[in-house]
Protein backbone atom coordinates (compact mmCIF):
# COMPACT_ATOMS: atom_id res chain seq x y z
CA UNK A 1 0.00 0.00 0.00
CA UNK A 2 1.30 3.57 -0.87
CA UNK A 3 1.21 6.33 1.87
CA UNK A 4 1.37 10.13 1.62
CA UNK A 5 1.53 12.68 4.49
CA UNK A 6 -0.67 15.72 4.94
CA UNK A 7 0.95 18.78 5.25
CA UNK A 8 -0.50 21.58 7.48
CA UNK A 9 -1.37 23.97 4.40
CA UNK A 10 -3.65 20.70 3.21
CA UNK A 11 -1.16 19.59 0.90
CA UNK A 12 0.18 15.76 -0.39
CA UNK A 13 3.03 15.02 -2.52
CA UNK A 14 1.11 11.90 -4.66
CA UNK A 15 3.77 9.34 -4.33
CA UNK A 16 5.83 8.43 -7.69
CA UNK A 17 4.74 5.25 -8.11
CA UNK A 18 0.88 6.66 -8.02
CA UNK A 19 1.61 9.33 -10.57
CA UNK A 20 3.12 7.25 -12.81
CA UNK A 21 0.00 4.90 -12.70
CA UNK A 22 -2.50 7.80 -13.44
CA UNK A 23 -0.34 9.11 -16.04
CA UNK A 24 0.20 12.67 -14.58
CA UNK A 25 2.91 15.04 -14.30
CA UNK A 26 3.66 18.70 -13.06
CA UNK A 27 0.98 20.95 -13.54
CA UNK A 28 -1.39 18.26 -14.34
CA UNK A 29 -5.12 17.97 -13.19
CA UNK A 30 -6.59 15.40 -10.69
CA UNK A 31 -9.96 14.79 -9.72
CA UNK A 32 -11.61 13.18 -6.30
CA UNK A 33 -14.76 11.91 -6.71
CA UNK A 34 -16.93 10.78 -3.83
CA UNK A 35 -17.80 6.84 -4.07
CA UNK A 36 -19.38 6.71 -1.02
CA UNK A 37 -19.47 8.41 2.22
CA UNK A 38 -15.43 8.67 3.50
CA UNK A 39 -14.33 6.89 0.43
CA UNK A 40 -12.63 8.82 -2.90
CA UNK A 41 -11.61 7.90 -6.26
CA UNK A 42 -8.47 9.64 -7.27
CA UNK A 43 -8.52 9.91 -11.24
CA UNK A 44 -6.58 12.09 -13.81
CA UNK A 45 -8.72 15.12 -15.39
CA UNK A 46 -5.59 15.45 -18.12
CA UNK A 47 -7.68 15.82 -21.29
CA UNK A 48 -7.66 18.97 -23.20
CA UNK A 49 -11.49 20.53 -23.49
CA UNK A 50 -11.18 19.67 -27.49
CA UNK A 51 -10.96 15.62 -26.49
CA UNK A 52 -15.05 16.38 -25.98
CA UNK A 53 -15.37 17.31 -29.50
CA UNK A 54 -17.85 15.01 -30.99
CA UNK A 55 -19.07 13.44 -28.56
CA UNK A 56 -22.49 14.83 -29.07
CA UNK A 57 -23.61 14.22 -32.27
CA UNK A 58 -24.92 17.04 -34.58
CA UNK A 59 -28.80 17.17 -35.32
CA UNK A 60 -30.07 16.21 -38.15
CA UNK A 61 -31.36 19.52 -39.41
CA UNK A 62 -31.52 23.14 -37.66
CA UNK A 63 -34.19 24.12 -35.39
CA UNK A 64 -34.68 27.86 -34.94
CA UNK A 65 -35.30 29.97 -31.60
CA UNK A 66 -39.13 30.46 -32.57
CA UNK A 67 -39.50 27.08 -32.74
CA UNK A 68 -37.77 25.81 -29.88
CA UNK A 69 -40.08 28.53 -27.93
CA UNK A 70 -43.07 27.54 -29.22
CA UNK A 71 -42.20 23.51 -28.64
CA UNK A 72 -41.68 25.02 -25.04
CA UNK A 73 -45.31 26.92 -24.77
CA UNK A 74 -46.82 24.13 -25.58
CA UNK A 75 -45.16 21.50 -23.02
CA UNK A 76 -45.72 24.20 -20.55
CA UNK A 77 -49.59 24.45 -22.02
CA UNK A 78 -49.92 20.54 -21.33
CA UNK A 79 -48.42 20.17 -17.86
CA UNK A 80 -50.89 23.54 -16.93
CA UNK A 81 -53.96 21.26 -18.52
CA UNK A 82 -53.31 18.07 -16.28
């Protein structure tokens, strides 16, 4: 098992073995993530913003403000109805 101390400012030094095994360096990004209560997932948050790109895929054909409001009016007409 790897150890790391807390300092008194709140700060670790992530062992060398650990960063090698998330595949971080200096200046890098990390990420905790709650799993359950007293229990976090350490992972690396290295990926550049443009890694997202496509990830969502582009609609099939444009859909224009007026439309999109009216779709809304009219959801918002049927939940007032029930």
């Amino acid at each position: 098992m790897t150890t790391a101390t807390l300092t008194s400012k709140g700060q670790v030094t992530i062992p060398a073995v650990v960063r090698s095994g998330l595949g971080v360096g200096t200046g890098d990004r990390i990420e905790f993530i709650e799993i359950a209560p007293g229990r976090y997932e350490v992972i690396a948050a290295t990926l550049p913003v443009t890694a997202l790109k496509g990830l969502v895929a582009k609609p099939r054909h444009a859909v224009s403000i007026e439309t999109m409001n009216a779709a809304v009016r009219q959801r918002a007409a049927k939940a007032l109805a029930k």
